[in-house]
PDB file of N, CA and C in Angstrom:
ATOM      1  N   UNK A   1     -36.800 -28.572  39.716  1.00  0.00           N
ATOM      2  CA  UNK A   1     -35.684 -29.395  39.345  1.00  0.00           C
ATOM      3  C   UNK A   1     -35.563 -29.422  37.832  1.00  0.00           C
ATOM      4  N   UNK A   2     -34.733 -29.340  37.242  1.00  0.00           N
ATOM      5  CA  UNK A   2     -34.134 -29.643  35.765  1.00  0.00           C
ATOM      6  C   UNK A   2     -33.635 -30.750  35.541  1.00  0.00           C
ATOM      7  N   UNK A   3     -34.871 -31.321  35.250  1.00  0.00           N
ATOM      8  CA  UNK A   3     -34.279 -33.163  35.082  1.00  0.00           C
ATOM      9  C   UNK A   3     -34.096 -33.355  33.743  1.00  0.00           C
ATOM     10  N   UNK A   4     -35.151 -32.412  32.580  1.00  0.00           N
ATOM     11  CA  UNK A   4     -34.780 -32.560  30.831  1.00  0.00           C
ATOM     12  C   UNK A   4     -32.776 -32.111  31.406  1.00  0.00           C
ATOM     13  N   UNK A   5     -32.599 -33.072  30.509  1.00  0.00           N
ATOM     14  CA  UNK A   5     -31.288 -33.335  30.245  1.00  0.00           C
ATOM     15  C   UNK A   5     -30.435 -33.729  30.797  1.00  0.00           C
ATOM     16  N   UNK A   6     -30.819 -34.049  31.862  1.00  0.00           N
ATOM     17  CA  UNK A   6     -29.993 -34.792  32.780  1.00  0.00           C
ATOM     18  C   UNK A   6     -29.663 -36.683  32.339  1.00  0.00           C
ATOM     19  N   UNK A   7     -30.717 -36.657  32.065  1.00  0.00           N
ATOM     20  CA  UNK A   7     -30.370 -38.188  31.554  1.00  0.00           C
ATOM     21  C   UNK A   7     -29.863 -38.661  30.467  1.00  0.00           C
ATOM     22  N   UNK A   8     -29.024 -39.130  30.627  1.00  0.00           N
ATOM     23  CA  UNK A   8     -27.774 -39.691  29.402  1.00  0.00           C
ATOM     24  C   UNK A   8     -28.472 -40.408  28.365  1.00  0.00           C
ATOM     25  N   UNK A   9     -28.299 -40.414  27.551  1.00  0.00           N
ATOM     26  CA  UNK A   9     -28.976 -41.772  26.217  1.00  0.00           C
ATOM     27  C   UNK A   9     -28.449 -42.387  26.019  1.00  0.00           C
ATOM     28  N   UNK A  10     -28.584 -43.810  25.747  1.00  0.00           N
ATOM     29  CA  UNK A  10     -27.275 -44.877  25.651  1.00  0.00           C
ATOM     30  C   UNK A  10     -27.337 -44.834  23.905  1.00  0.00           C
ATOM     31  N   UNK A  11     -26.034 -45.092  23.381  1.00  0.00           N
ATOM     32  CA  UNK A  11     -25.624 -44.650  22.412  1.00  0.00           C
ATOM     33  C   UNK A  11     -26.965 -45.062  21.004  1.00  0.00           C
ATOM     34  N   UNK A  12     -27.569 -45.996  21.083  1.00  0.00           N
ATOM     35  CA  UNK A  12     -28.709 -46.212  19.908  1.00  0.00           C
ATOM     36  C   UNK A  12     -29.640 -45.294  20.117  1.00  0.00           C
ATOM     37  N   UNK A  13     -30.055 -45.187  21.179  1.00  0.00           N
ATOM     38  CA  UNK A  13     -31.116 -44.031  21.533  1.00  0.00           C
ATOM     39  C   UNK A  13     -30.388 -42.478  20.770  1.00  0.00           C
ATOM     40  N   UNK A  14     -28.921 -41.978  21.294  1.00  0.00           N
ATOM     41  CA  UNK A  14     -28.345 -40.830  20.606  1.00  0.00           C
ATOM     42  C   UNK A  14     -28.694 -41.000  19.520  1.00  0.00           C
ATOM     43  N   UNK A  15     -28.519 -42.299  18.671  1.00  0.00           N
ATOM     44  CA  UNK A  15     -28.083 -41.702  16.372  1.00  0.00           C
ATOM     45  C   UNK A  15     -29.943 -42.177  15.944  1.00  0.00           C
ATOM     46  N   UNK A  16     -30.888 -42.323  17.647  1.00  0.00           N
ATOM     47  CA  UNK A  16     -32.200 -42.483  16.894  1.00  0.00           C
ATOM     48  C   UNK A  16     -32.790 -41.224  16.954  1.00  0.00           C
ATOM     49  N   UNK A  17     -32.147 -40.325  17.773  1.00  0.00           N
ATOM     50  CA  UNK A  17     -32.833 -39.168  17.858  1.00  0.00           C
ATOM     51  C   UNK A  17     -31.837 -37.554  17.744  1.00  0.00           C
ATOM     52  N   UNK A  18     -31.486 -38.461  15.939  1.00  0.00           N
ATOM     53  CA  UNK A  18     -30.783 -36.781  15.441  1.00  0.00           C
ATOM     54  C   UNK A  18     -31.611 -35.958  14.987  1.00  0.00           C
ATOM     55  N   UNK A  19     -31.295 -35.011  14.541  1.00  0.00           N
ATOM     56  CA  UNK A  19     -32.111 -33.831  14.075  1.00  0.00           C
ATOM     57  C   UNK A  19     -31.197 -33.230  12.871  1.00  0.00           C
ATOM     58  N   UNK A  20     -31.782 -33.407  11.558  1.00  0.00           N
ATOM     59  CA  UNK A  20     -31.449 -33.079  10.084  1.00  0.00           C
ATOM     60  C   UNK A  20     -31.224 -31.511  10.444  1.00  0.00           C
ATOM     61  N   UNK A  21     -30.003 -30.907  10.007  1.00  0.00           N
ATOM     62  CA  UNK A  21     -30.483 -29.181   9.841  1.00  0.00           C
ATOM     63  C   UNK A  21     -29.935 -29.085   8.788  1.00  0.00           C
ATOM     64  N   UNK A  22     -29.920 -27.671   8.004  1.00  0.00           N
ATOM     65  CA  UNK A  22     -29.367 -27.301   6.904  1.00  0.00           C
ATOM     66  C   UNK A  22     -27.870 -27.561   6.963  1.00  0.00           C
ATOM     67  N   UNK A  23     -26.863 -27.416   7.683  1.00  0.00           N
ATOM     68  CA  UNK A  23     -25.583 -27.806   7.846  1.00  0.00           C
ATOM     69  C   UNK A  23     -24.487 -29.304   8.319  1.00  0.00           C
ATOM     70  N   UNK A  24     -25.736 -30.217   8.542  1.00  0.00           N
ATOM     71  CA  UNK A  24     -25.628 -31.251   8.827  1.00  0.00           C
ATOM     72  C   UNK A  24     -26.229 -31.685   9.790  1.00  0.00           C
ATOM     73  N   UNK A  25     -25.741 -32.663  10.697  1.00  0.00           N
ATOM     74  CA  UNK A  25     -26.608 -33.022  11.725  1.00  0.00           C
ATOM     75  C   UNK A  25     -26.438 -33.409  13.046  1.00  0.00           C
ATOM     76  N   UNK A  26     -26.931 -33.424  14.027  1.00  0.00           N
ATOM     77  CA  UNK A  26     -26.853 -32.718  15.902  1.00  0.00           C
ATOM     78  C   UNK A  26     -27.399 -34.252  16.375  1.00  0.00           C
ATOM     79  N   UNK A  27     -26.792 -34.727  16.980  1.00  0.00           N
ATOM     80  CA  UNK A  27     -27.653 -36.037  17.942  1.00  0.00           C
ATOM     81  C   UNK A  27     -27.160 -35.547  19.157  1.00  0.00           C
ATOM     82  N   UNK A  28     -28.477 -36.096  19.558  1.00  0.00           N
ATOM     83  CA  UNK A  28     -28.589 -35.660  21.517  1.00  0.00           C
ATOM     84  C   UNK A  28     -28.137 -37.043  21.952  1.00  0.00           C
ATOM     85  N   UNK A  29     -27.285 -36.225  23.210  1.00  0.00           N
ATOM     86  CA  UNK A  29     -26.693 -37.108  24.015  1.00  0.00           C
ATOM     87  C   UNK A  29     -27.424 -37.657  25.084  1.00  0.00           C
ATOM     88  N   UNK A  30     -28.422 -36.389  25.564  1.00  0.00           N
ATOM     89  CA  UNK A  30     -28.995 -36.783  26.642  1.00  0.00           C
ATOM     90  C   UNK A  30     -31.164 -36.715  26.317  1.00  0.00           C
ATOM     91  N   UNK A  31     -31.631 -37.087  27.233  1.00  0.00           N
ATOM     92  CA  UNK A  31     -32.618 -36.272  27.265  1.00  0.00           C
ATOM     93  C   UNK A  31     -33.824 -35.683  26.976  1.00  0.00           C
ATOM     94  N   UNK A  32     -34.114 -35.305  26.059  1.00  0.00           N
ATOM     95  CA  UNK A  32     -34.556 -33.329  25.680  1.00  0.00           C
ATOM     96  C   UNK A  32     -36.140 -33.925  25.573  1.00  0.00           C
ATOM     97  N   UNK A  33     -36.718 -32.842  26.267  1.00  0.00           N
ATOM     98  CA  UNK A  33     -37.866 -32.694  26.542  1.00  0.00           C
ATOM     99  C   UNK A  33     -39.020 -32.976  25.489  1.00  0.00           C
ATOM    100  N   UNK A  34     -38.086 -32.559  24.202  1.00  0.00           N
ATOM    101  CA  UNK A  34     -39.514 -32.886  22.917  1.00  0.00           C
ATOM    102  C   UNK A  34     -39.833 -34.305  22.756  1.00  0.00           C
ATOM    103  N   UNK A  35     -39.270 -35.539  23.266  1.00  0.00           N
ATOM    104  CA  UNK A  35     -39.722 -36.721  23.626  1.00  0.00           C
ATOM    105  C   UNK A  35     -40.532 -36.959  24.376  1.00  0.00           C
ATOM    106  N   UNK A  36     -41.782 -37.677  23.405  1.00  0.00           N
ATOM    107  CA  UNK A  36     -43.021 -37.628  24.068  1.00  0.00           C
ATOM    108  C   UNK A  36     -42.847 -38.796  24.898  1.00  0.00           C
ATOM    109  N   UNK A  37     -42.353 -39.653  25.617  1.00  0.00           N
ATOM    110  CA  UNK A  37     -42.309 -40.109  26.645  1.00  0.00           C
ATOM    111  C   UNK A  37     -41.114 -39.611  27.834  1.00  0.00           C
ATOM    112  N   UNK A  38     -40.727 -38.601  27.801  1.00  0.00           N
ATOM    113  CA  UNK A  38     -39.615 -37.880  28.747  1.00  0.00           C
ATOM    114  C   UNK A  38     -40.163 -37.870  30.227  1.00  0.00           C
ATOM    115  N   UNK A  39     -41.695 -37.142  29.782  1.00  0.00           N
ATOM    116  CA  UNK A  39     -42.391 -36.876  31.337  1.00  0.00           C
ATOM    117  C   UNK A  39     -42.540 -38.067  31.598  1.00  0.00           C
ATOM    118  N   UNK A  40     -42.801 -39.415  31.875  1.00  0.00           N
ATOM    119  CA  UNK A  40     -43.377 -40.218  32.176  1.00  0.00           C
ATOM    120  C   UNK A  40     -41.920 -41.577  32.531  1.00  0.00           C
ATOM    121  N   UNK A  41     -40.828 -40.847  31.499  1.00  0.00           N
ATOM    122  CA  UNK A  41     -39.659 -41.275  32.161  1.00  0.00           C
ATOM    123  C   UNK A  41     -39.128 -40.749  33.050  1.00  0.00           C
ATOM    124  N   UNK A  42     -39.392 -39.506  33.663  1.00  0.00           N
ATOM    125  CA  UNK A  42     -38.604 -38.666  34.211  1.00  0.00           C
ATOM    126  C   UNK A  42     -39.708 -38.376  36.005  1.00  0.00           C
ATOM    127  N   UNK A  43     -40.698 -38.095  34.964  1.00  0.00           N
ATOM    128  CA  UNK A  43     -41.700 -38.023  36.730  1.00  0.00           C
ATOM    129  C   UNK A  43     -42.438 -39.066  37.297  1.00  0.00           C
ATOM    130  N   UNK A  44     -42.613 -39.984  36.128  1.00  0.00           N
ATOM    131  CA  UNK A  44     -43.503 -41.026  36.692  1.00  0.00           C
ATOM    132  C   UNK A  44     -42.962 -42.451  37.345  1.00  0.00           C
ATOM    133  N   UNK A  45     -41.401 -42.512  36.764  1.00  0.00           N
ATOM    134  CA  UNK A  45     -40.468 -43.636  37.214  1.00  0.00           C
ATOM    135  C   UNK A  45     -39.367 -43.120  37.735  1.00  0.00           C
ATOM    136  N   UNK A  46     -38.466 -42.200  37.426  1.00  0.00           N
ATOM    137  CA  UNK A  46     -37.135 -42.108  37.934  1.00  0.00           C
ATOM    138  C   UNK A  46     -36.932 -41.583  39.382  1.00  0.00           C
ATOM    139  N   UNK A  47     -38.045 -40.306  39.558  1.00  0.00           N
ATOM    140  CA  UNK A  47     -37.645 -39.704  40.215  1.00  0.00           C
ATOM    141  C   UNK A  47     -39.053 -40.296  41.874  1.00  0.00           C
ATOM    142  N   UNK A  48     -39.748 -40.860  41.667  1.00  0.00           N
ATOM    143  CA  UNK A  48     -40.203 -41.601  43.008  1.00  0.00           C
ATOM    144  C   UNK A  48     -39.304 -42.893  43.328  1.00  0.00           C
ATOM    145  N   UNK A  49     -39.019 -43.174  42.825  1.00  0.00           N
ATOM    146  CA  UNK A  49     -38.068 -44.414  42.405  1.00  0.00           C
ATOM    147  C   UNK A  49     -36.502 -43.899  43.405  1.00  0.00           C
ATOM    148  N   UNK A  50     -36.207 -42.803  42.678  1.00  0.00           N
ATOM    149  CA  UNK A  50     -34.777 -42.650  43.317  1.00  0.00           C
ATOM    150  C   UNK A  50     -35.205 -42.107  44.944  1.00  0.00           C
ATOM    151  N   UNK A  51     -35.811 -41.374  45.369  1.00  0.00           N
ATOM    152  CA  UNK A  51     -36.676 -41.229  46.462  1.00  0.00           C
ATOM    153  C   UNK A  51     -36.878 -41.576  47.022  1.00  0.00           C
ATOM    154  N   UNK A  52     -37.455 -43.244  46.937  1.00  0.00           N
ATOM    155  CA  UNK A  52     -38.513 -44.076  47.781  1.00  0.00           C
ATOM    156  C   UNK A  52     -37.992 -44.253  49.271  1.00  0.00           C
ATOM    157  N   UNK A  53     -36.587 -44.314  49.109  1.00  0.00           N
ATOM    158  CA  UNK A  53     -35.732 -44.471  50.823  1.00  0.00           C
ATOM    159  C   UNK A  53     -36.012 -43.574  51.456  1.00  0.00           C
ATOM    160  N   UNK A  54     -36.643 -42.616  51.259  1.00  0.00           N
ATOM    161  CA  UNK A  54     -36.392 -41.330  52.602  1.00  0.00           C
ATOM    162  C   UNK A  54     -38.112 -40.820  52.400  1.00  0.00           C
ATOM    163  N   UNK A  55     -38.407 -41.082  53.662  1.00  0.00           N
ATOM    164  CA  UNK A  55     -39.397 -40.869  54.045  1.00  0.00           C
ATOM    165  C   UNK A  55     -39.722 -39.748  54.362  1.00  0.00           C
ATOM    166  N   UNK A  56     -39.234 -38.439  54.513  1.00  0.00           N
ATOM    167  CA  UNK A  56     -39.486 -37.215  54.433  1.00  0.00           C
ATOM    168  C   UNK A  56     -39.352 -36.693  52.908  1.00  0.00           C
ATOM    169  N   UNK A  57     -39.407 -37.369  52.122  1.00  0.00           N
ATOM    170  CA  UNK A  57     -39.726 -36.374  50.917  1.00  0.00           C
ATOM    171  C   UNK A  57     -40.588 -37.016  49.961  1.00  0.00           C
ATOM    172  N   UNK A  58     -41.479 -36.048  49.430  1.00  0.00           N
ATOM    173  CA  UNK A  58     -42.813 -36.231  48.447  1.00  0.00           C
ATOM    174  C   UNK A  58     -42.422 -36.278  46.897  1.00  0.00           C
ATOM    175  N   UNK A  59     -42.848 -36.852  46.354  1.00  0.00           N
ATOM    176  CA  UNK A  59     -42.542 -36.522  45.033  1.00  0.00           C
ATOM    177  C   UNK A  59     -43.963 -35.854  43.760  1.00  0.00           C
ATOM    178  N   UNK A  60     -43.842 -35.365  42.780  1.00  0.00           N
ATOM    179  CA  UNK A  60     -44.979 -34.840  42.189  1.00  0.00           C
ATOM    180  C   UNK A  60     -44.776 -34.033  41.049  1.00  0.00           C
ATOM    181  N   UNK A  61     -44.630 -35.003  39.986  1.00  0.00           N
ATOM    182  CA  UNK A  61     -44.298 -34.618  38.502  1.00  0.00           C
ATOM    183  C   UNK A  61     -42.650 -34.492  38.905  1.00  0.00           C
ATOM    184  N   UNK A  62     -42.420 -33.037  38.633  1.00  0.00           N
ATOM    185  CA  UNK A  62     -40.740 -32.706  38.786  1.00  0.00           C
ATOM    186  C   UNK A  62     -40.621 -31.636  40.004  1.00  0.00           C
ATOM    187  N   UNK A  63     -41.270 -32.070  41.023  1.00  0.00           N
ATOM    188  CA  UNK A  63     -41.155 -31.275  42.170  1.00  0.00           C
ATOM    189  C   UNK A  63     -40.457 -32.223  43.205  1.00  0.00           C
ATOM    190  N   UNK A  64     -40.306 -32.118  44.013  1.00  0.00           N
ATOM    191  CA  UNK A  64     -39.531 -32.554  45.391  1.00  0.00           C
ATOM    192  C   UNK A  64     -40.067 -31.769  46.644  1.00  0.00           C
ATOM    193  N   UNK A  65     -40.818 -32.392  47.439  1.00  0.00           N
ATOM    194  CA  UNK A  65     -40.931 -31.636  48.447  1.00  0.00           C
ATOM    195  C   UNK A  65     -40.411 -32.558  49.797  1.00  0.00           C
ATOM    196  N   UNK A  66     -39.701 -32.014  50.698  1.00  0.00           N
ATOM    197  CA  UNK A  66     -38.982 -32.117  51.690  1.00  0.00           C
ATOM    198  C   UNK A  66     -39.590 -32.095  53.348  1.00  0.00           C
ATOM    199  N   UNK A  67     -39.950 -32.528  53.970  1.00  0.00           N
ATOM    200  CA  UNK A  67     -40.411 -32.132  55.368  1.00  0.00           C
ATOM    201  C   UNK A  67     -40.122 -32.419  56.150  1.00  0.00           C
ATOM    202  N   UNK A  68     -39.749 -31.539  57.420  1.00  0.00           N
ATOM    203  CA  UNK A  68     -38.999 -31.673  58.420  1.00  0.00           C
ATOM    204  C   UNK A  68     -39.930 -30.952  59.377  1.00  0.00           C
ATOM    205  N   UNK A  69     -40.289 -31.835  60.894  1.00  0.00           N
ATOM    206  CA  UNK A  69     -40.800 -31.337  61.875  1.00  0.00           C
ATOM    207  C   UNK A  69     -40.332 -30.891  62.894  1.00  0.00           C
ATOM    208  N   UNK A  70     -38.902 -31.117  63.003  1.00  0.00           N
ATOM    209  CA  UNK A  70     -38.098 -30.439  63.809  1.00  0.00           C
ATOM    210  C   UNK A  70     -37.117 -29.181  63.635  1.00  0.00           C
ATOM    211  N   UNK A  71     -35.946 -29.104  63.790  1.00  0.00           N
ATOM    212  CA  UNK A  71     -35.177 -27.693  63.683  1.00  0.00           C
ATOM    213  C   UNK A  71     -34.817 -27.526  61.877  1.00  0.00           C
ATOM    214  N   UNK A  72     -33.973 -26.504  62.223  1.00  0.00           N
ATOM    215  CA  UNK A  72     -33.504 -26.317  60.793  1.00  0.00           C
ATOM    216  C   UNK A  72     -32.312 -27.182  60.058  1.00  0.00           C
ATOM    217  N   UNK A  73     -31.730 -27.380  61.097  1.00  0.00           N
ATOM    218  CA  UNK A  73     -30.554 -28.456  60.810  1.00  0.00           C
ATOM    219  C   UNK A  73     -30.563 -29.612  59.954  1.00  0.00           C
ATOM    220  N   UNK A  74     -31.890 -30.140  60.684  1.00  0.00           N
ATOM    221  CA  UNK A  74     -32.776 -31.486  60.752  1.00  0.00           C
ATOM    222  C   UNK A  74     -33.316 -31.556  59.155  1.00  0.00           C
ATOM    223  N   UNK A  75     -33.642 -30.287  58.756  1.00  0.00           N
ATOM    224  CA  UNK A  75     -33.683 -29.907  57.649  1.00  0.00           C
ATOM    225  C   UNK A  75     -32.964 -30.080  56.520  1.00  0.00           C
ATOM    226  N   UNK A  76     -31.986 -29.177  57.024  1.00  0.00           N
ATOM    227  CA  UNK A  76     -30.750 -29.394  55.601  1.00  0.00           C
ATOM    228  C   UNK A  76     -29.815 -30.404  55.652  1.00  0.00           C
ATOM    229  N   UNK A  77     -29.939 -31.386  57.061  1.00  0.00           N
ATOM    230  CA  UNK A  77     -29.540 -32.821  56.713  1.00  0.00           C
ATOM    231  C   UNK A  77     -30.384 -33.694  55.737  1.00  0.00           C
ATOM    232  N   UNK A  78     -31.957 -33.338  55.869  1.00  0.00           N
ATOM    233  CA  UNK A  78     -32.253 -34.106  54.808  1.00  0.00           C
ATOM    234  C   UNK A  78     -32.331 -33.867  53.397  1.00  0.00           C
ATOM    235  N   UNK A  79     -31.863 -32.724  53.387  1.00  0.00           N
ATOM    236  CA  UNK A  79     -31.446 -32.116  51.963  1.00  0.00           C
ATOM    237  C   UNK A  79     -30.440 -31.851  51.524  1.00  0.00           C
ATOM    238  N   UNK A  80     -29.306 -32.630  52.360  1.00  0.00           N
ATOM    239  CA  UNK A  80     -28.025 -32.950  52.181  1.00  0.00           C
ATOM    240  C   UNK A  80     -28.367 -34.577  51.442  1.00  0.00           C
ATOM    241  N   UNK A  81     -28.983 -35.661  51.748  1.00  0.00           N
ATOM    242  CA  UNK A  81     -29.728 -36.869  51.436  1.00  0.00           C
ATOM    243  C   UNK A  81     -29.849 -36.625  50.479  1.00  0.00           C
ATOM    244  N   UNK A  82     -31.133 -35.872  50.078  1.00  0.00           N
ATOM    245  CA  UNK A  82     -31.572 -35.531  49.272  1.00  0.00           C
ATOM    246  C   UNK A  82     -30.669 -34.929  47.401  1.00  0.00           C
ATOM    247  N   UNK A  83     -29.646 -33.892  47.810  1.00  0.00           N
ATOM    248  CA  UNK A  83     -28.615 -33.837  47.263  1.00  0.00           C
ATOM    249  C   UNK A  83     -28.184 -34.742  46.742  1.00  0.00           C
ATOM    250  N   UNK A  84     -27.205 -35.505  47.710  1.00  0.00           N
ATOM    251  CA  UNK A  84     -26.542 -36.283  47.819  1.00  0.00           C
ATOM    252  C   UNK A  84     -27.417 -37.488  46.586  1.00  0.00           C
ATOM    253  N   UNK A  85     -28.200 -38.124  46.903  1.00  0.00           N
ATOM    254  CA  UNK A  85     -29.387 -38.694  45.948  1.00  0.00           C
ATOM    255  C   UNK A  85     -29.047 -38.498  44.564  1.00  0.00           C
ATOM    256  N   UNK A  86     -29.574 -37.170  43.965  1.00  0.00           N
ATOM    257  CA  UNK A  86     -29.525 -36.827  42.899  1.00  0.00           C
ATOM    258  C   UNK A  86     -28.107 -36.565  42.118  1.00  0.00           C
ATOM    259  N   UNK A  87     -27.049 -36.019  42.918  1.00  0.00           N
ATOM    260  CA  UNK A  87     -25.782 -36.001  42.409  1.00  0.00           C
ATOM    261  C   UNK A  87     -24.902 -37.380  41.875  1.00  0.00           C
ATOM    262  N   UNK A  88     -25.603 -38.888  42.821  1.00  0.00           N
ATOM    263  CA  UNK A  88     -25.455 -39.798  42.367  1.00  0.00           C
ATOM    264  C   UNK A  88     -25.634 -40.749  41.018  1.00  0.00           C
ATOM    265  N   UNK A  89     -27.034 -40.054  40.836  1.00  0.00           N
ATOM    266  CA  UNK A  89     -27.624 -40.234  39.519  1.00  0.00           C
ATOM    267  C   UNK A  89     -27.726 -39.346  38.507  1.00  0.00           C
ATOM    268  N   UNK A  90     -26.667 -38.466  38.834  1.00  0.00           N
ATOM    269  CA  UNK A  90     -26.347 -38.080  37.762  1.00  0.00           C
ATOM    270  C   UNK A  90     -27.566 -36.961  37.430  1.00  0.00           C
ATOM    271  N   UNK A  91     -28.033 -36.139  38.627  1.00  0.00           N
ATOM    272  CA  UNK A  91     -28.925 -35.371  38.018  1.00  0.00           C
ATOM    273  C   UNK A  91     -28.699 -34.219  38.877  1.00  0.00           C
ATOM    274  N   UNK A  92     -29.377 -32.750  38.470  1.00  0.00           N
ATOM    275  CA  UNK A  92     -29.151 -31.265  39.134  1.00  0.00           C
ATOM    276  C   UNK A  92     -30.213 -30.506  39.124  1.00  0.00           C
ATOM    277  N   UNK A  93     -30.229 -29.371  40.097  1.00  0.00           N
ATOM    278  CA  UNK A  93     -31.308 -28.420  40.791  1.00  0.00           C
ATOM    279  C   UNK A  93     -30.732 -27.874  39.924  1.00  0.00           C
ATOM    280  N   UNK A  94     -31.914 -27.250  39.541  1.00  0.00           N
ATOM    281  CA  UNK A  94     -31.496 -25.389  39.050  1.00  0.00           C
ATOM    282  C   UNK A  94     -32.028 -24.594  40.405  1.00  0.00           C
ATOM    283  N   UNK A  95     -30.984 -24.319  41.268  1.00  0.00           N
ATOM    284  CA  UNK A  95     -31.100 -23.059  42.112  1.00  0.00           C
ATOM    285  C   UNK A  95     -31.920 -21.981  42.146  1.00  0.00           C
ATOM    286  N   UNK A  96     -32.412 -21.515  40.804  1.00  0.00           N
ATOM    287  CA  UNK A  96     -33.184 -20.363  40.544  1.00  0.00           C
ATOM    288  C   UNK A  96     -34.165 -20.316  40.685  1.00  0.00           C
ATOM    289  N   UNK A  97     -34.700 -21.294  40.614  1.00  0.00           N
ATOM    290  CA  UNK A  97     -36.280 -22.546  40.325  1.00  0.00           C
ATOM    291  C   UNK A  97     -36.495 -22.910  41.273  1.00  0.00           C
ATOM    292  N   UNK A  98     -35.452 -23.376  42.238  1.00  0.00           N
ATOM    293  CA  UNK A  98     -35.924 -23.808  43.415  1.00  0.00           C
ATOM    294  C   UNK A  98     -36.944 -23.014  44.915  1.00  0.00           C
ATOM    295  N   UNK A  99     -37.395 -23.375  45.380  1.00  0.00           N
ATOM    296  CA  UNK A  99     -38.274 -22.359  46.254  1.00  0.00           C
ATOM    297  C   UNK A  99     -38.080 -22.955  47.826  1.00  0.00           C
ATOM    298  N   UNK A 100     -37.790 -22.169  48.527  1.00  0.00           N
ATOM    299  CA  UNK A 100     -37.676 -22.480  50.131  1.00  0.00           C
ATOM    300  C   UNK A 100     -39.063 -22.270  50.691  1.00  0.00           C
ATOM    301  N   UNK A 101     -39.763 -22.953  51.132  1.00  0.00           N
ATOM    302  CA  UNK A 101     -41.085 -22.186  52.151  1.00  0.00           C
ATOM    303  C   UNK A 101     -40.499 -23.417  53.561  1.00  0.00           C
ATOM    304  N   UNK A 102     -40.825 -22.065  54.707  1.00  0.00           N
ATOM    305  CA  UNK A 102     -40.919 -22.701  55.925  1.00  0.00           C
ATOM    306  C   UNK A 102     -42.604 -22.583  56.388  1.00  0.00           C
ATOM    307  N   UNK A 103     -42.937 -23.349  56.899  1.00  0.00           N
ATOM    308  CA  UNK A 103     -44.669 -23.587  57.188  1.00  0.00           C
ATOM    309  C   UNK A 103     -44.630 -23.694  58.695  1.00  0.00           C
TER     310      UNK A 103
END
């Protein structure tokens, strides 16, 4: 999952964390990973947190794992949930990253 940047900064947080360059200067809107508390906002609270309702899925750092003991359907309904979840809050899969295993 690609959660660096997904999260918005509310506007004091943006003009606390500009970055001086030779041409002037860049404030982040959202995010960005070189914040040393990002992981701990991002894996240790947000994302068990947004989760906690659905009992088929694990959480673990910035992973998501999903389990389903029945068909396949059963499956991608709960990863329709699951979806559904994250699109609410404003957050996105990177597709590329993502990994299917059936067990």
């Amino acid at each position: 999952m690609g959660y660096y940047y997904t999260i918005r900064l509310d506007p004091e947080a943006s003009r606390i964390y500009t970055i001086i360059l030779t041409w002037g200067e860049d404030s982040y809107k959202r995010l960005h990973m070189g914040i040393a508390g990002s992981p701990d906002i991002l894996f240790q609270e947000r994302n068990p947190d947004l989760m906690r309702q659905l009992k088929s899925v694990h959480t673990y750092l910035d992973d998501l794992l999903v389990l389903s003991k029945s068909n396949f359907s059963d499956h991608l309904e709960k990863l329709t949930r699951v979806l559904t979840k994250l699109r609410n809050a404003d957050m996105w899969v990177n597709v590329e990253k993502s990994k299917f295993a059936a067990i």
